[in-house]
ModelCIF file with pLDDT and N, C-alpha, C, O atoms, coordinates in Angstrom:
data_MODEL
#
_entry.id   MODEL 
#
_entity.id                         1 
_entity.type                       polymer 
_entity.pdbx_number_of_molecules   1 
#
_entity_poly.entity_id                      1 
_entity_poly.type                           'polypeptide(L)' 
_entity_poly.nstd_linkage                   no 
_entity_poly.nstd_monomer                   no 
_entity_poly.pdbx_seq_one_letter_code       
;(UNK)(UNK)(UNK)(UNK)(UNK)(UNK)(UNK)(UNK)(UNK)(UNK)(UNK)(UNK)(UNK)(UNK)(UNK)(UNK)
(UNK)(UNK)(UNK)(UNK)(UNK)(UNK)(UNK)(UNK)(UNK)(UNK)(UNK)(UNK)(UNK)(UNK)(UNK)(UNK)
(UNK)
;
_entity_poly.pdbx_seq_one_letter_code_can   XXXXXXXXXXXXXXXXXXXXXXXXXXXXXXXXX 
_entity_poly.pdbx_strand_id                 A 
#
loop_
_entity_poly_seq.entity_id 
_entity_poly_seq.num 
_entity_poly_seq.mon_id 
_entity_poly_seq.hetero 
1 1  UNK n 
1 2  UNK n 
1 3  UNK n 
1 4  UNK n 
1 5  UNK n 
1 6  UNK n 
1 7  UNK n 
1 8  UNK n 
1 9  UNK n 
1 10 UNK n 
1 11 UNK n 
1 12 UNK n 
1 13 UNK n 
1 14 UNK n 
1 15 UNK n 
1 16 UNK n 
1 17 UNK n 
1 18 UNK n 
1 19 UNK n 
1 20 UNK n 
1 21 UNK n 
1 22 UNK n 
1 23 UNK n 
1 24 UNK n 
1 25 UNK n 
1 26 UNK n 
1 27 UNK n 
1 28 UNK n 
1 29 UNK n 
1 30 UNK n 
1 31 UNK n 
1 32 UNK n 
1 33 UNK n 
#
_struct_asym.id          A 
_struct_asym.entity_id   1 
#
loop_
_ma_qa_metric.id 
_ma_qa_metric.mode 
_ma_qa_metric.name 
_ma_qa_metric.software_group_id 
_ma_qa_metric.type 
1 global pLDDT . pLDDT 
2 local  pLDDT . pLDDT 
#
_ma_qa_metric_global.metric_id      1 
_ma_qa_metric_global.metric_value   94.24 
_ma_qa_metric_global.model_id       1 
_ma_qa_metric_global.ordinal_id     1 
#
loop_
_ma_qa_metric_local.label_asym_id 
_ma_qa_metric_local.label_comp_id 
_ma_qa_metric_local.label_seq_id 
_ma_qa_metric_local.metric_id 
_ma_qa_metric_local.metric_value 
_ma_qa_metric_local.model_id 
_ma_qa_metric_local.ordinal_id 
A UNK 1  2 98.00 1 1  
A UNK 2  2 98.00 1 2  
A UNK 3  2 98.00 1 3  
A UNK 4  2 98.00 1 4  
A UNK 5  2 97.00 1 5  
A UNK 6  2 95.00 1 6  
A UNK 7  2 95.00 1 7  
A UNK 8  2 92.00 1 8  
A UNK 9  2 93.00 1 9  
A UNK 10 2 90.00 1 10 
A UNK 11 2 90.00 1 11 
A UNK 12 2 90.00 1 12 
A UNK 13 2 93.00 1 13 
A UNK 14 2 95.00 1 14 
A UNK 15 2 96.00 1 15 
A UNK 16 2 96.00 1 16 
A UNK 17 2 95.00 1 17 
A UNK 18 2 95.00 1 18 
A UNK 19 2 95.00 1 19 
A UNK 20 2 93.00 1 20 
A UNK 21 2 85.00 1 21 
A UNK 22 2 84.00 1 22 
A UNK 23 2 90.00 1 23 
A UNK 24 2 89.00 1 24 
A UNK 25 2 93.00 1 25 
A UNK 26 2 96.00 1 26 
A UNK 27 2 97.00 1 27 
A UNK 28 2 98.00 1 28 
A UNK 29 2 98.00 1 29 
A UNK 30 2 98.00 1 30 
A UNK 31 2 98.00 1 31 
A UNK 32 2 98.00 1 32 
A UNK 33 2 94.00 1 33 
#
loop_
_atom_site.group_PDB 
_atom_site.id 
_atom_site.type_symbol 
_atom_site.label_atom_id 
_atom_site.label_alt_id 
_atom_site.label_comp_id 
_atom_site.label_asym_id 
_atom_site.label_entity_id 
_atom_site.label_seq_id 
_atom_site.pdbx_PDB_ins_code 
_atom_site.Cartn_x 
_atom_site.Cartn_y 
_atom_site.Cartn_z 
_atom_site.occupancy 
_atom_site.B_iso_or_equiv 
_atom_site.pdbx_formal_charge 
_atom_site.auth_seq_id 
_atom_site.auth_comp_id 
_atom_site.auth_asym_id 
_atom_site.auth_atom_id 
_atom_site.pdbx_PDB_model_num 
ATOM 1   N N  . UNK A 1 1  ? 123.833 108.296 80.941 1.00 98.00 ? 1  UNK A N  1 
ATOM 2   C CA . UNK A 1 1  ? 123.648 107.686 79.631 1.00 98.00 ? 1  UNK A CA 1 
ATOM 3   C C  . UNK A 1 1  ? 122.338 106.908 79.594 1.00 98.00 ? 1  UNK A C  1 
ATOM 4   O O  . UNK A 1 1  ? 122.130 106.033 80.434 1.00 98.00 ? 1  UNK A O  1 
ATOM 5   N N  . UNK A 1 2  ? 121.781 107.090 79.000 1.00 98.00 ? 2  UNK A N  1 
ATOM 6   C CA . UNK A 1 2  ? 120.015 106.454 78.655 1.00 98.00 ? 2  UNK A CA 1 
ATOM 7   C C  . UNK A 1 2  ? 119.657 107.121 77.486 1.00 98.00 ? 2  UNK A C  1 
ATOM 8   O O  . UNK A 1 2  ? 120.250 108.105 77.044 1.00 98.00 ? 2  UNK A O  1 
ATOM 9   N N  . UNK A 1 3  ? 118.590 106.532 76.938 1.00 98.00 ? 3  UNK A N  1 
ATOM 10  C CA . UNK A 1 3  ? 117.602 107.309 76.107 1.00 98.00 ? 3  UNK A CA 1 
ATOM 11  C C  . UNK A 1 3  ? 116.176 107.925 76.822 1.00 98.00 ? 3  UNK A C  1 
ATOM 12  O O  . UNK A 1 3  ? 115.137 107.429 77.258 1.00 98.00 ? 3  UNK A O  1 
ATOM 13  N N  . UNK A 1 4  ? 116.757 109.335 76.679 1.00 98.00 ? 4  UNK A N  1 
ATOM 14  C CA . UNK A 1 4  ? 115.273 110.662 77.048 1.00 98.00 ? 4  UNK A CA 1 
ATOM 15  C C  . UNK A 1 4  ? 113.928 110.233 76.429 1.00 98.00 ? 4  UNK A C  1 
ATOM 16  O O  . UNK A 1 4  ? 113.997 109.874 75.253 1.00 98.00 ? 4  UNK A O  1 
ATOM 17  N N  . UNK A 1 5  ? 112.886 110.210 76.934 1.00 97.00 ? 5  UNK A N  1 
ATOM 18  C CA . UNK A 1 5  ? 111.805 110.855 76.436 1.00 97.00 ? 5  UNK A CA 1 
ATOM 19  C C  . UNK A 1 5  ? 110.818 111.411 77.264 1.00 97.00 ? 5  UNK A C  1 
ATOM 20  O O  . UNK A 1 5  ? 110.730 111.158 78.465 1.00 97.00 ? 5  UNK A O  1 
ATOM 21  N N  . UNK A 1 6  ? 109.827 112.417 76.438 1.00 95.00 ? 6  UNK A N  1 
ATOM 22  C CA . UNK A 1 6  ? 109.148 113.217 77.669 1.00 95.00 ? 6  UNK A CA 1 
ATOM 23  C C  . UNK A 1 6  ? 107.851 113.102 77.357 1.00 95.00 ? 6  UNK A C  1 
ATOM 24  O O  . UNK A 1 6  ? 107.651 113.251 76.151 1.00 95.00 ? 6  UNK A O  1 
ATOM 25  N N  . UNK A 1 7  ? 106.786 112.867 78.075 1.00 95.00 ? 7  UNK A N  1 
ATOM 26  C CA . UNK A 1 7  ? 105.752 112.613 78.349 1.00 95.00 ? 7  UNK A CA 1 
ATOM 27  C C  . UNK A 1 7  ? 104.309 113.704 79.196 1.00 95.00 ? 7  UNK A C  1 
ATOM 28  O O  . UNK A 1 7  ? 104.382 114.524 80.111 1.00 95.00 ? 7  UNK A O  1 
ATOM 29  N N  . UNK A 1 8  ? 103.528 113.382 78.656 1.00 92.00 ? 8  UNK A N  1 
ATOM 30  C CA . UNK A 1 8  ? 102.381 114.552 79.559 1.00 92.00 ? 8  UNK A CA 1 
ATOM 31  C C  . UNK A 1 8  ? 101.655 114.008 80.466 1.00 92.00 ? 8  UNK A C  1 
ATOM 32  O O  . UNK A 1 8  ? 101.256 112.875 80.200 1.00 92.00 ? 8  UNK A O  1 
ATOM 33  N N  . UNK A 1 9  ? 101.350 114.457 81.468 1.00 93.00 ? 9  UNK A N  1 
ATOM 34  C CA . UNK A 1 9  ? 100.452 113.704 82.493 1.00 93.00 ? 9  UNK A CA 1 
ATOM 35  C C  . UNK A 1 9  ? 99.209  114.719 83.012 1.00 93.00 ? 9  UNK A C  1 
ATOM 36  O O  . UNK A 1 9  ? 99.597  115.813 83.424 1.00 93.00 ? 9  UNK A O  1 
ATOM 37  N N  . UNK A 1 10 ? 97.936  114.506 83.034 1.00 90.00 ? 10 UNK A N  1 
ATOM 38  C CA . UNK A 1 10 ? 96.839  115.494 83.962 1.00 90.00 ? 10 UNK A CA 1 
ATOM 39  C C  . UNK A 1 10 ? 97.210  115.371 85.523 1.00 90.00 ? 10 UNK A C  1 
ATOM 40  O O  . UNK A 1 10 ? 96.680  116.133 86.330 1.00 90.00 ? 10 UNK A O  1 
ATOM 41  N N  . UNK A 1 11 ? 98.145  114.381 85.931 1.00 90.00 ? 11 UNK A N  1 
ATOM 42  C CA . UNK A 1 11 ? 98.404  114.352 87.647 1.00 90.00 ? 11 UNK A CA 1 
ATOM 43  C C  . UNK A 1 11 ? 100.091 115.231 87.678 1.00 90.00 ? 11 UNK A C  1 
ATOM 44  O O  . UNK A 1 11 ? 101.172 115.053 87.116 1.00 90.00 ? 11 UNK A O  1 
ATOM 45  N N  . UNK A 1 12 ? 99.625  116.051 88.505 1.00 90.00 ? 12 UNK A N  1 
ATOM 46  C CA . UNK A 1 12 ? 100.786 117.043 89.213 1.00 90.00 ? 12 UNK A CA 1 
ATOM 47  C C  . UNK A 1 12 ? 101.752 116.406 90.133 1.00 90.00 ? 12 UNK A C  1 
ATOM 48  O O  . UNK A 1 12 ? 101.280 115.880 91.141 1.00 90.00 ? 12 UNK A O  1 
ATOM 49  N N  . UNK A 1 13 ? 102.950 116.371 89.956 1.00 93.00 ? 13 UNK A N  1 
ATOM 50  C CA . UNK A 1 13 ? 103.663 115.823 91.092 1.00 93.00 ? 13 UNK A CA 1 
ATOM 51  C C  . UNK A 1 13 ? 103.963 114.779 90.582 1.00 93.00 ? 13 UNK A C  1 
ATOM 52  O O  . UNK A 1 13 ? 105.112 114.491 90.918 1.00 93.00 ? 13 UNK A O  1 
ATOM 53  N N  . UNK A 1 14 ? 103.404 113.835 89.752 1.00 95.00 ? 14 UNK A N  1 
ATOM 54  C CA . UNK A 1 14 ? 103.792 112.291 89.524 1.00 95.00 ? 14 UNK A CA 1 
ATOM 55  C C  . UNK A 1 14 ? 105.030 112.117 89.160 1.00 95.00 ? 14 UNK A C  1 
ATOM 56  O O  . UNK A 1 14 ? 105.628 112.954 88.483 1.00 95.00 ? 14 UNK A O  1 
ATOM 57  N N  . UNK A 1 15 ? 105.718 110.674 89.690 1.00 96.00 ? 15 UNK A N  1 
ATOM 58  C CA . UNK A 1 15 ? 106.958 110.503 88.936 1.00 96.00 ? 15 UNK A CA 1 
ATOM 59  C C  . UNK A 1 15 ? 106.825 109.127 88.307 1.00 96.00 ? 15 UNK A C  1 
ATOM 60  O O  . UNK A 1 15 ? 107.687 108.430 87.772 1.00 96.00 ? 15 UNK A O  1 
ATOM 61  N N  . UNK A 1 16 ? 105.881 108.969 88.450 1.00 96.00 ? 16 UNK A N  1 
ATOM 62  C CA . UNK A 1 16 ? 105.317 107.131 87.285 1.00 96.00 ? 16 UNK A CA 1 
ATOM 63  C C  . UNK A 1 16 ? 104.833 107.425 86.826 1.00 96.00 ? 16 UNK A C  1 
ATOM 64  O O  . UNK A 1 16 ? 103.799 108.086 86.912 1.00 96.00 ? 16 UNK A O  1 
ATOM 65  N N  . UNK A 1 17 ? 105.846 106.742 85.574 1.00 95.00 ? 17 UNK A N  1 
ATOM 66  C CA . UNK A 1 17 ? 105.548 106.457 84.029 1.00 95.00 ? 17 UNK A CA 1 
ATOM 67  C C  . UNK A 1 17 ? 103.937 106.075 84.090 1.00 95.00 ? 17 UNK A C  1 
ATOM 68  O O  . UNK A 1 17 ? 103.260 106.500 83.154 1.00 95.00 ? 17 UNK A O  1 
ATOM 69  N N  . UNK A 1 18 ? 103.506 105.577 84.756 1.00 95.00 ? 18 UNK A N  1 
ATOM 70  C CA . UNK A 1 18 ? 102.812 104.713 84.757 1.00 95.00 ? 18 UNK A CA 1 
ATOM 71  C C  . UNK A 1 18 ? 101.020 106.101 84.457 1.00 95.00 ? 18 UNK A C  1 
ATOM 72  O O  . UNK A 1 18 ? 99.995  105.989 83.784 1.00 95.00 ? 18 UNK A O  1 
ATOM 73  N N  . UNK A 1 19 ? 101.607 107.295 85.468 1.00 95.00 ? 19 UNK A N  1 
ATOM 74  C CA . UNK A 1 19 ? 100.854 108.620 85.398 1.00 95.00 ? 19 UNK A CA 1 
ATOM 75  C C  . UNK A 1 19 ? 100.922 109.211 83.772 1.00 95.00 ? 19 UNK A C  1 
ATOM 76  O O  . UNK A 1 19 ? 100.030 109.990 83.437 1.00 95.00 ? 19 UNK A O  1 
ATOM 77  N N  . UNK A 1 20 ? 101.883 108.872 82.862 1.00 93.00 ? 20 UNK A N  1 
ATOM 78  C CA . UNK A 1 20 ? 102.216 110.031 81.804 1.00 93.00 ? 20 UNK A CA 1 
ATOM 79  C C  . UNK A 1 20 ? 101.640 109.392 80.520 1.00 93.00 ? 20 UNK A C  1 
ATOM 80  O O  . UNK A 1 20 ? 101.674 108.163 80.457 1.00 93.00 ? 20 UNK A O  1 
ATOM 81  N N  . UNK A 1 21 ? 101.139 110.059 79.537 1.00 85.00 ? 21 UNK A N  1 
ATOM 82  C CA . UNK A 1 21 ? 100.936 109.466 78.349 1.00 85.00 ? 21 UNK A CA 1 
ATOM 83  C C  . UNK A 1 21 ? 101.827 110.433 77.381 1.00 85.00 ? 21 UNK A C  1 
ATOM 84  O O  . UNK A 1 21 ? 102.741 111.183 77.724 1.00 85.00 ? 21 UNK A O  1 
ATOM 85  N N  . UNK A 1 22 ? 101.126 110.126 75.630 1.00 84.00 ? 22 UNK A N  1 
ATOM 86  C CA . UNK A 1 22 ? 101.702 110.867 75.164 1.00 84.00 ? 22 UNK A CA 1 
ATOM 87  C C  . UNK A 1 22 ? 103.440 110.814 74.686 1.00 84.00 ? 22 UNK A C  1 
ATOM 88  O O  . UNK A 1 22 ? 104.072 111.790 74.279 1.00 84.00 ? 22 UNK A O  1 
ATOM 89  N N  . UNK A 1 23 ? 103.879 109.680 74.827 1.00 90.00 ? 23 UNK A N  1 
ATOM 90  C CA . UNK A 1 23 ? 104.990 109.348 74.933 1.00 90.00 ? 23 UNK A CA 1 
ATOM 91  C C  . UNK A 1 23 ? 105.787 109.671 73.624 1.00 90.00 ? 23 UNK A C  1 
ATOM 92  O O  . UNK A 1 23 ? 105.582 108.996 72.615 1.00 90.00 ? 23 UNK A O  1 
ATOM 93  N N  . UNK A 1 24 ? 106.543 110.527 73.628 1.00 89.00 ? 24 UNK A N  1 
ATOM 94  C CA . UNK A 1 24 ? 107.921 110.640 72.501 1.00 89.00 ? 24 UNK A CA 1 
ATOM 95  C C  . UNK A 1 24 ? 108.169 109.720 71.661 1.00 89.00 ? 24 UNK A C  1 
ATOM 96  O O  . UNK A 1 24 ? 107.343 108.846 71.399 1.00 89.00 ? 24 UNK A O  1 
ATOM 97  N N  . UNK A 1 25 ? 109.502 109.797 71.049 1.00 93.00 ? 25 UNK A N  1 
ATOM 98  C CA . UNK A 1 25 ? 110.487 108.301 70.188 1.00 93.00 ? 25 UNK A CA 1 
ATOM 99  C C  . UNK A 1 25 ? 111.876 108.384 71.178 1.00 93.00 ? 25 UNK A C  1 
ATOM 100 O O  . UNK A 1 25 ? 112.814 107.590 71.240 1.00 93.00 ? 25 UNK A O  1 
ATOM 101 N N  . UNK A 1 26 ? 111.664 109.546 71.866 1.00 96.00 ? 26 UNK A N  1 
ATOM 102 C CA . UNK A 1 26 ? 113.007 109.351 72.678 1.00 96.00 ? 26 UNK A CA 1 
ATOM 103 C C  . UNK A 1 26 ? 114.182 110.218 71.861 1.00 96.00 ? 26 UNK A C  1 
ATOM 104 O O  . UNK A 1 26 ? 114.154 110.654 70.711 1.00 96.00 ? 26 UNK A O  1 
ATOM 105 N N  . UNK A 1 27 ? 114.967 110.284 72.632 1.00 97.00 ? 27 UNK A N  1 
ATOM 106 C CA . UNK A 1 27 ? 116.725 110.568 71.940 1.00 97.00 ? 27 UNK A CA 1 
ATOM 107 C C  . UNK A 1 27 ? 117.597 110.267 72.582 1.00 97.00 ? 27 UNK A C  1 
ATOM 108 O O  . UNK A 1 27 ? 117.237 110.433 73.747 1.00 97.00 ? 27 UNK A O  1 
ATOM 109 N N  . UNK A 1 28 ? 119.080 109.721 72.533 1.00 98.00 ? 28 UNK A N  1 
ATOM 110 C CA . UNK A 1 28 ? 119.478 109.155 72.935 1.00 98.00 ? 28 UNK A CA 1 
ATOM 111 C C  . UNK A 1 28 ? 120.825 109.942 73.576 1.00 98.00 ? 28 UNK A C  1 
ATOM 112 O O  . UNK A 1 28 ? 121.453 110.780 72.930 1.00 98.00 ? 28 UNK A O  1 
ATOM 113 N N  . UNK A 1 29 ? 121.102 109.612 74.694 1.00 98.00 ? 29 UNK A N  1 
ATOM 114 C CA . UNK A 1 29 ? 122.175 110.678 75.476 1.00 98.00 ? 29 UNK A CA 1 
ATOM 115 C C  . UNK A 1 29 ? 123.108 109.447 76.035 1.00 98.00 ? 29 UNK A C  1 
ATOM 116 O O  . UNK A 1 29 ? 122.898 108.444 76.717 1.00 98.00 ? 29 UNK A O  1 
ATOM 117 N N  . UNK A 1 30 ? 124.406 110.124 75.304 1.00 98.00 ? 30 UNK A N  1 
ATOM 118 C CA . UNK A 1 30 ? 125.251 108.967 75.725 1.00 98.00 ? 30 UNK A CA 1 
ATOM 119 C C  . UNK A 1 30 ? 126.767 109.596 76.289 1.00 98.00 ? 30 UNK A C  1 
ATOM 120 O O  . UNK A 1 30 ? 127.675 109.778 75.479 1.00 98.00 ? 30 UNK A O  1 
ATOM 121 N N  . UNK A 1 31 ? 126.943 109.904 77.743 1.00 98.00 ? 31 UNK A N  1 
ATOM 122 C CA . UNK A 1 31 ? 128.057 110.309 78.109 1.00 98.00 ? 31 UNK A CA 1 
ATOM 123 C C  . UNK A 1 31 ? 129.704 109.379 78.396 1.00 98.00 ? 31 UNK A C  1 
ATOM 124 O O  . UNK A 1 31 ? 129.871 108.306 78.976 1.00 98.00 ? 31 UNK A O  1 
ATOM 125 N N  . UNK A 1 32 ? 130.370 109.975 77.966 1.00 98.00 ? 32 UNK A N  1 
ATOM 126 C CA . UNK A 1 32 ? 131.779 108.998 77.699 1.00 98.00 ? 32 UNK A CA 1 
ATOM 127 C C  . UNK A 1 32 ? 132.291 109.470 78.988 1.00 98.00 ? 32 UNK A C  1 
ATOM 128 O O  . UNK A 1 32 ? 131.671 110.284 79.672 1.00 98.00 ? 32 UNK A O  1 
ATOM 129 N N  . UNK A 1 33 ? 133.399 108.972 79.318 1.00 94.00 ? 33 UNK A N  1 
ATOM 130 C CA . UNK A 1 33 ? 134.530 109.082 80.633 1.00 94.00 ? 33 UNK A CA 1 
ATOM 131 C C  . UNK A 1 33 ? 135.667 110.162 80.212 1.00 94.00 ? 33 UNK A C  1 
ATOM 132 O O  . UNK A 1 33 ? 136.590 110.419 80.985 1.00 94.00 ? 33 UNK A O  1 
#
């Protein structure tokens, strides 16, 4: 459960945010029990 969003980066491999621009509005994924 979080809210998705997906992002572009010119660095391969990265997993920080901190690498990605371009940033979405998100959508929101919410799993119940």
């Amino acid at each position: 459960t979080a809210a998705y969003y997906c992002a572009a980066s010119l660095l391969a491999y990265s997993k920080s945010a901190d690498d990605f621009g371009s940033w979405g509005q998100g959508t929101q994924v919410t799993v119940s029990s």
